[in-house]
PDB file of N, CA and C in Angstrom:
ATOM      1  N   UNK A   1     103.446 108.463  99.128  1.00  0.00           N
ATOM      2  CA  UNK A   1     102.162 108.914  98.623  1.00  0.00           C
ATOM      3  C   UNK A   1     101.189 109.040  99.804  1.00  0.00           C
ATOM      4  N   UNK A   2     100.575 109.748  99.695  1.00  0.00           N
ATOM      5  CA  UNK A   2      99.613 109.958 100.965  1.00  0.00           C
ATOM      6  C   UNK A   2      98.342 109.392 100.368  1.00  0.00           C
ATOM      7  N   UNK A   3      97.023 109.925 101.585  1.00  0.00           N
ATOM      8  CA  UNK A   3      95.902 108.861 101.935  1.00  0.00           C
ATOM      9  C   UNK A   3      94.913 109.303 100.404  1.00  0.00           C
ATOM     10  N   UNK A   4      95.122 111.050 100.673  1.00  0.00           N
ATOM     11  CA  UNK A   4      94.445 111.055  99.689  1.00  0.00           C
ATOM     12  C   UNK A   4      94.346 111.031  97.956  1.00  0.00           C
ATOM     13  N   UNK A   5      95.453 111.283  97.833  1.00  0.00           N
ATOM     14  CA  UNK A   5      96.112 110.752  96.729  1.00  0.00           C
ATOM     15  C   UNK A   5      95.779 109.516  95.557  1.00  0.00           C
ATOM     16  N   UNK A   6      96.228 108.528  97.059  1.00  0.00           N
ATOM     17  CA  UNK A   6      96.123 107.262  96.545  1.00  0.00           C
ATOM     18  C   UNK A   6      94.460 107.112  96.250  1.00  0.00           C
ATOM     19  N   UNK A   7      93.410 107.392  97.485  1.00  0.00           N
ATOM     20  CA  UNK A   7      92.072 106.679  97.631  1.00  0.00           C
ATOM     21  C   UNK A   7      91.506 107.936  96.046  1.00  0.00           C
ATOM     22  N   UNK A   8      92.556 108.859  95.704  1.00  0.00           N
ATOM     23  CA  UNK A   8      91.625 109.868  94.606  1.00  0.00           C
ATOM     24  C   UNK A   8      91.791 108.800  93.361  1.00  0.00           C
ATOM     25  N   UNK A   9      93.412 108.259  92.762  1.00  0.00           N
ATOM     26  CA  UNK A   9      93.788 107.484  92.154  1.00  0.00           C
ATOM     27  C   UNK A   9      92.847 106.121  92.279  1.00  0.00           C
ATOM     28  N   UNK A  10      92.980 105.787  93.293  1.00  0.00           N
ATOM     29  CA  UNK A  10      91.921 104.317  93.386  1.00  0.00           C
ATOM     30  C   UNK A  10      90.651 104.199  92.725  1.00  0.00           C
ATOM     31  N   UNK A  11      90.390 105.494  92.408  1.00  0.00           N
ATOM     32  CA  UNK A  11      88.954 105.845  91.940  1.00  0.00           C
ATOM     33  C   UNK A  11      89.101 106.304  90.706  1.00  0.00           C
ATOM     34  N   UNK A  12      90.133 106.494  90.210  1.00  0.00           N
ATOM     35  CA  UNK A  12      90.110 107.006  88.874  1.00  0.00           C
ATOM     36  C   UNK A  12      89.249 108.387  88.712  1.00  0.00           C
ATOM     37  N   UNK A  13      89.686 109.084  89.568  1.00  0.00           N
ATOM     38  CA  UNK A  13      89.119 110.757  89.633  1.00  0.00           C
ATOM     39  C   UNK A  13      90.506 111.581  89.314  1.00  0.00           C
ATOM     40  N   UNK A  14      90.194 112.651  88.564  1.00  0.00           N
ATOM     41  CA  UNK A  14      91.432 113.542  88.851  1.00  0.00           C
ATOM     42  C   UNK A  14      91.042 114.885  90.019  1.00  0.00           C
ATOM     43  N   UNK A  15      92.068 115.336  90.233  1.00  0.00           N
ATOM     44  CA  UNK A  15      92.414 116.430  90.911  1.00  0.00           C
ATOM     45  C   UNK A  15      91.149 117.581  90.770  1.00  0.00           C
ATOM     46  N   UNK A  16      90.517 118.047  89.544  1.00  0.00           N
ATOM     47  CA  UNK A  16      89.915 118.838  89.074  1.00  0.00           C
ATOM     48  C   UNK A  16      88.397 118.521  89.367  1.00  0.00           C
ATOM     49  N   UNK A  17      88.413 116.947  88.858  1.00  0.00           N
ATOM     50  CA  UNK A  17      87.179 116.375  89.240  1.00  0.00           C
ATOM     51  C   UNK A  17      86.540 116.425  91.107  1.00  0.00           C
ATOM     52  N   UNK A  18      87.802 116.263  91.842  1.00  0.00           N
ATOM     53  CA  UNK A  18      87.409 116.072  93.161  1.00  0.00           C
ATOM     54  C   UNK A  18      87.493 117.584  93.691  1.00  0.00           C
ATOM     55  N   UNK A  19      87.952 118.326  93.648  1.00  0.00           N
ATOM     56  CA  UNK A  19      88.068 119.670  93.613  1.00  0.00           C
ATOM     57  C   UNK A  19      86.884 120.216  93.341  1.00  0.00           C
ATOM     58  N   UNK A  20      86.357 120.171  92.053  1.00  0.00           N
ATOM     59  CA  UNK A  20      85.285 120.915  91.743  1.00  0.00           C
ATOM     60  C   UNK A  20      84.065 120.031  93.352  1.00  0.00           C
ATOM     61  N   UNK A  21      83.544 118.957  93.011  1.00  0.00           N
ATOM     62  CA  UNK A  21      83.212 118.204  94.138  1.00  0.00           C
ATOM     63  C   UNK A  21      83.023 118.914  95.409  1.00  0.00           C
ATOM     64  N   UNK A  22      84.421 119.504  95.901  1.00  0.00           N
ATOM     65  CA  UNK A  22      84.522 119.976  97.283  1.00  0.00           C
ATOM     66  C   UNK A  22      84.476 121.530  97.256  1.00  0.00           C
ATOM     67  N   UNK A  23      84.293 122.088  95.687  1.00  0.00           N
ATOM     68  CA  UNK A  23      84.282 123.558  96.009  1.00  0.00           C
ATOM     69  C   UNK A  23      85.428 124.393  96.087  1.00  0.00           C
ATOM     70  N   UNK A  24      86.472 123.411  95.706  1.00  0.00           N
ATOM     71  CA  UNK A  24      87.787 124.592  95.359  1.00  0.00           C
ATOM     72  C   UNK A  24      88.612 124.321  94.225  1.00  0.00           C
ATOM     73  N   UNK A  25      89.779 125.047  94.189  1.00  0.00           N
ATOM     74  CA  UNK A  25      90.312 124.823  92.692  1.00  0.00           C
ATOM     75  C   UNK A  25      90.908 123.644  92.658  1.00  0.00           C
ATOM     76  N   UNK A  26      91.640 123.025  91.466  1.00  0.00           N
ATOM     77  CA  UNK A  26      92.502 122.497  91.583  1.00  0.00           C
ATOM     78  C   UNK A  26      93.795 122.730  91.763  1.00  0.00           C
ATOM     79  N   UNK A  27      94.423 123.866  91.781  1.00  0.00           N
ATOM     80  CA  UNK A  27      95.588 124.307  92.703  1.00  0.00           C
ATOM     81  C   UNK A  27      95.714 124.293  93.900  1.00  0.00           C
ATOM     82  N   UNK A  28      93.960 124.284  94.398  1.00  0.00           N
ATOM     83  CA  UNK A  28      94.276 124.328  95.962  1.00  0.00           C
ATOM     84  C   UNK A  28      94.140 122.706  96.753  1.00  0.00           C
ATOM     85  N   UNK A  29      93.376 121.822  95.646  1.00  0.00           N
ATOM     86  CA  UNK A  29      93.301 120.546  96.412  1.00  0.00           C
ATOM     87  C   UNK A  29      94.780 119.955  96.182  1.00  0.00           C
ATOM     88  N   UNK A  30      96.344 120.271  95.258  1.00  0.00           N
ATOM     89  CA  UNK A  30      96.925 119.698  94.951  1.00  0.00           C
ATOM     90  C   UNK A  30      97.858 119.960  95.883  1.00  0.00           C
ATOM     91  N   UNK A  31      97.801 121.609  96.558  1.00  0.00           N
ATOM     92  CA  UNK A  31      98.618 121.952  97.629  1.00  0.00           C
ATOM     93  C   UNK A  31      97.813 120.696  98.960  1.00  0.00           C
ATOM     94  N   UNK A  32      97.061 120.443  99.510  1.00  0.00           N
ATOM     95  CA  UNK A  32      96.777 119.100 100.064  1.00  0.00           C
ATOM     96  C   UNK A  32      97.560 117.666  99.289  1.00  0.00           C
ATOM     97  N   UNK A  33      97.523 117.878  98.560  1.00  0.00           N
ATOM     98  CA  UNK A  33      97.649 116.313  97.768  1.00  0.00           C
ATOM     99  C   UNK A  33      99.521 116.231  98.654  1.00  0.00           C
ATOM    100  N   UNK A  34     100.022 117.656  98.413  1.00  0.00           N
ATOM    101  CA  UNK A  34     101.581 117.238  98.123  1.00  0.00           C
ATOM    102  C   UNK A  34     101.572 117.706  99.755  1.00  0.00           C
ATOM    103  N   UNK A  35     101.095 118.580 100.312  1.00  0.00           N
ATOM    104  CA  UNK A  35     101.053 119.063 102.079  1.00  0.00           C
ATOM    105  C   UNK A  35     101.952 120.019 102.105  1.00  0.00           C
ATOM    106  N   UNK A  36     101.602 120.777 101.133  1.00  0.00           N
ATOM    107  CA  UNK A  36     101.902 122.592 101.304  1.00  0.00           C
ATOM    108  C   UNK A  36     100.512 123.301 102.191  1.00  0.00           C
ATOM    109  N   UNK A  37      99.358 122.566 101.752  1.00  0.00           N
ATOM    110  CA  UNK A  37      98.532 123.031 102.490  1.00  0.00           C
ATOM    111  C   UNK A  37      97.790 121.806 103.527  1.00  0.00           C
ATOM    112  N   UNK A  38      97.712 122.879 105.252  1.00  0.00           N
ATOM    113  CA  UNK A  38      97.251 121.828 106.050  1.00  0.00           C
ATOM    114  C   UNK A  38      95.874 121.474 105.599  1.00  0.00           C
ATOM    115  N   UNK A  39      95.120 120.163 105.762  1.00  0.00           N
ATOM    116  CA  UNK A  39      93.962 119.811 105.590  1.00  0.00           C
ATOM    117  C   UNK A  39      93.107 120.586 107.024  1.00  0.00           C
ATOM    118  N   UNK A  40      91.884 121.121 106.448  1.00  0.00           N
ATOM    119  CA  UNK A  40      90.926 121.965 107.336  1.00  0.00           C
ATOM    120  C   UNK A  40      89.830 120.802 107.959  1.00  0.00           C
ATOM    121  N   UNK A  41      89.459 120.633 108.808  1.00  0.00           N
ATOM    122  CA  UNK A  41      88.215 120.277 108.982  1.00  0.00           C
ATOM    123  C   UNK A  41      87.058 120.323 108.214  1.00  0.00           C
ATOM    124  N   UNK A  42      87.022 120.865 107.114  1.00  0.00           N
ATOM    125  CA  UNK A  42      85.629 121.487 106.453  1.00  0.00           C
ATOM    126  C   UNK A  42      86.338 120.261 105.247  1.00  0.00           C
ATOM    127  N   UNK A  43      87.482 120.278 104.832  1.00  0.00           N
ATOM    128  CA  UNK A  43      87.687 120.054 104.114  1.00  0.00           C
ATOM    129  C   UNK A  43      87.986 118.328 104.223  1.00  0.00           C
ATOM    130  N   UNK A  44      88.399 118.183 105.604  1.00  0.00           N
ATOM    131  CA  UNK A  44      87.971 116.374 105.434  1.00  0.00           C
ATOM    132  C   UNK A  44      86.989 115.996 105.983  1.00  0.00           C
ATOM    133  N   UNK A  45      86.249 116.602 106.094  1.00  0.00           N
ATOM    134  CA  UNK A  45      84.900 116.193 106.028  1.00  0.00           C
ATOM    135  C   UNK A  45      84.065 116.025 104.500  1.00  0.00           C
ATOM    136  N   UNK A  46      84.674 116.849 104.158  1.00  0.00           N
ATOM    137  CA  UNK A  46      84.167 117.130 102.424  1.00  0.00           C
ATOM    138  C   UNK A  46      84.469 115.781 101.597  1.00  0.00           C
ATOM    139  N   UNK A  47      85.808 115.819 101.922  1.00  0.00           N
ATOM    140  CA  UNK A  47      86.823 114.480 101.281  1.00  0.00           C
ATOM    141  C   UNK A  47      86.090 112.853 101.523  1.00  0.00           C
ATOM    142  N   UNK A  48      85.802 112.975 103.012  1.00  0.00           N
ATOM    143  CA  UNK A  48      85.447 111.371 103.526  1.00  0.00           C
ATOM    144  C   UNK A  48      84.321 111.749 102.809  1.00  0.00           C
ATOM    145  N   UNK A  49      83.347 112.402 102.861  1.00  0.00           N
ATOM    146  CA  UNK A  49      82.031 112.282 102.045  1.00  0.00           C
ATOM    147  C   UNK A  49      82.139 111.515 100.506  1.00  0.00           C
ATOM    148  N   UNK A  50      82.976 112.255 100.110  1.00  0.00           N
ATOM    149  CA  UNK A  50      83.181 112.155  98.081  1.00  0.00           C
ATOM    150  C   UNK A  50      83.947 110.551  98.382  1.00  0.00           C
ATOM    151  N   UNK A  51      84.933 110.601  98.967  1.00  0.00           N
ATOM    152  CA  UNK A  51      85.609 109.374  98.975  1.00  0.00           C
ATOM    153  C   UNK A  51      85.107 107.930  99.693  1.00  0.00           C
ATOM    154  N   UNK A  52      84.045 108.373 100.566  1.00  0.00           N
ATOM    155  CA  UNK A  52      83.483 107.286 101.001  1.00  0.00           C
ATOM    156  C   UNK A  52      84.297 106.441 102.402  1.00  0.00           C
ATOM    157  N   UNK A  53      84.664 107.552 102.629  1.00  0.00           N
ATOM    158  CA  UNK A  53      85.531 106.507 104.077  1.00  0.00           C
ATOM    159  C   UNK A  53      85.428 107.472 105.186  1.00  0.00           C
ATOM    160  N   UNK A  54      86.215 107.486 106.026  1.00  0.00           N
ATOM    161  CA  UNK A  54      86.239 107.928 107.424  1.00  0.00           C
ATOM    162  C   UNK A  54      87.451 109.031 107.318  1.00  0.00           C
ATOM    163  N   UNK A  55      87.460 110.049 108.198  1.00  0.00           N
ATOM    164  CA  UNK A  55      88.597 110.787 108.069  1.00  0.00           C
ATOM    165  C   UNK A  55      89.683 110.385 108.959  1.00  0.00           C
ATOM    166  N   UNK A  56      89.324 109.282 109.684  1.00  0.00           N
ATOM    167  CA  UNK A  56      90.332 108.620 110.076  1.00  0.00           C
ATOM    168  C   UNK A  56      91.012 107.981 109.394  1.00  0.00           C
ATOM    169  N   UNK A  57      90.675 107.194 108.178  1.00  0.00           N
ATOM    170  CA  UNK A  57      91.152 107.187 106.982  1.00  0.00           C
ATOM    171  C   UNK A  57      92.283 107.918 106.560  1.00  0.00           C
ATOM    172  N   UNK A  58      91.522 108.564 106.246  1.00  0.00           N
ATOM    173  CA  UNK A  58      92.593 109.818 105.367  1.00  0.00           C
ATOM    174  C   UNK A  58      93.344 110.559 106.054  1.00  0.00           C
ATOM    175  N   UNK A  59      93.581 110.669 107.479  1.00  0.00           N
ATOM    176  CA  UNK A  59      94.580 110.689 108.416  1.00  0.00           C
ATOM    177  C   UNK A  59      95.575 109.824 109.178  1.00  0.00           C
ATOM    178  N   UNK A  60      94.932 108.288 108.677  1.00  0.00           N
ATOM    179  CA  UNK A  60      95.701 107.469 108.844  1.00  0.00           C
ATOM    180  C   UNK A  60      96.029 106.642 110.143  1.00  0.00           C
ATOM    181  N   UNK A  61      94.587 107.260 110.739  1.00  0.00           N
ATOM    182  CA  UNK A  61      94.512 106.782 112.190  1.00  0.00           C
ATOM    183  C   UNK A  61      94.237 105.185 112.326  1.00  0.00           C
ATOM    184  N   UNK A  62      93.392 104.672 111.169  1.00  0.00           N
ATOM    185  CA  UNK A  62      93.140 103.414 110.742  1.00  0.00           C
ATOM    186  C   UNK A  62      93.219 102.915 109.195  1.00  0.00           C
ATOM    187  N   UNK A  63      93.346 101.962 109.193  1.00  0.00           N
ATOM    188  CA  UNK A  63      92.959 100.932 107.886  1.00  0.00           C
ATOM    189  C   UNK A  63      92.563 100.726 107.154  1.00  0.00           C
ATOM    190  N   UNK A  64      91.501 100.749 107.866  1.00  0.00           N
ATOM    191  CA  UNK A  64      89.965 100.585 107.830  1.00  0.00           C
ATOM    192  C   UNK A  64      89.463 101.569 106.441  1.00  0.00           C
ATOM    193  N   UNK A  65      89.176 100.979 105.789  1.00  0.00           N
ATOM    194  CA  UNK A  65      88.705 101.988 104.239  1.00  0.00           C
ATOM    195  C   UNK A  65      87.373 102.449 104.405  1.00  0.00           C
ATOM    196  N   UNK A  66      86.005 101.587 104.845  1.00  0.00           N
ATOM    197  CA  UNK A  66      84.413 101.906 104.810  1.00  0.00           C
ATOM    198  C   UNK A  66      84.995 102.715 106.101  1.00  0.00           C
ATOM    199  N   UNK A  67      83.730 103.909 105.204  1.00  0.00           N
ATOM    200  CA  UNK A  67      82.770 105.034 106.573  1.00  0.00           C
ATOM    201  C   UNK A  67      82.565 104.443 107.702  1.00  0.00           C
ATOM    202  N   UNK A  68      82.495 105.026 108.769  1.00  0.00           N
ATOM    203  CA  UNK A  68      81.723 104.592 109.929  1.00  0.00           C
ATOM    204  C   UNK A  68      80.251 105.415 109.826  1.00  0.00           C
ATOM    205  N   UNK A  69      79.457 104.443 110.173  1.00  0.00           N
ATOM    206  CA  UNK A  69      77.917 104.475 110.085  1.00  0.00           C
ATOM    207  C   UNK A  69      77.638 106.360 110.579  1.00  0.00           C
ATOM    208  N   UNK A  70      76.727 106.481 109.689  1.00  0.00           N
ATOM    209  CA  UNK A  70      76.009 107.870 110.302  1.00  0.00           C
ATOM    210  C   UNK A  70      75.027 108.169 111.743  1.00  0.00           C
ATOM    211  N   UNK A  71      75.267 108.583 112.602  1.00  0.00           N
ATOM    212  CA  UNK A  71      74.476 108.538 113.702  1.00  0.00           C
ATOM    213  C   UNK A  71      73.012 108.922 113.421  1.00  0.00           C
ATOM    214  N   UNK A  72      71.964 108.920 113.681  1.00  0.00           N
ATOM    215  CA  UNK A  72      71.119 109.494 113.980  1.00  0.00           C
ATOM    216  C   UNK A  72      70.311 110.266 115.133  1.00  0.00           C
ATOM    217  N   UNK A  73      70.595 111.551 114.570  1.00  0.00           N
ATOM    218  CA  UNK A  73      70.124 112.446 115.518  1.00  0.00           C
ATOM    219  C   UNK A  73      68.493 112.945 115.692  1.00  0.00           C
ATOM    220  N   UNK A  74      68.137 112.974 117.433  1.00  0.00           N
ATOM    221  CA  UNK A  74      66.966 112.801 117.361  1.00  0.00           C
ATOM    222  C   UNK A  74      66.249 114.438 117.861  1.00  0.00           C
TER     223      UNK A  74
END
């Protein structure tokens, strides 16, 4: 099972629900879910937003479930 999958399940969201969320169908977030389709930049960025974590996260670079803090730009 992959990152996002699970953290969509963890939340008790479906496919349709997080989809609509990010602005595409649910055919197209499910081709991600299973990795027919590569994940875009636009699109994990979209994801860590709704899901609340880091896209390191959801790539699996870390553990680590919480966001990393937002910078502020001056």
């Amino acid at each position: 099972m992959n990152r996002i999958r699970e953290i969509r399940e963890d939340k008790g969201l479906t496919q349709t629900e997080i989809a609509k969320k990010i602005g595409i169908t649910q055919r197209n977030y499910s081709y991600f879910e299973t990795g027919k389709t590569m994940l875009t930049e636009d699109i994990l960025i979209k994801l860590a937003d709704v899901y609340e974590t880091s896209i390191d996260y959801l790539l699996y670079r870390t553990d680590k479930r919480s966001p990393y803090p937002k910078s502020i730009v001056k």
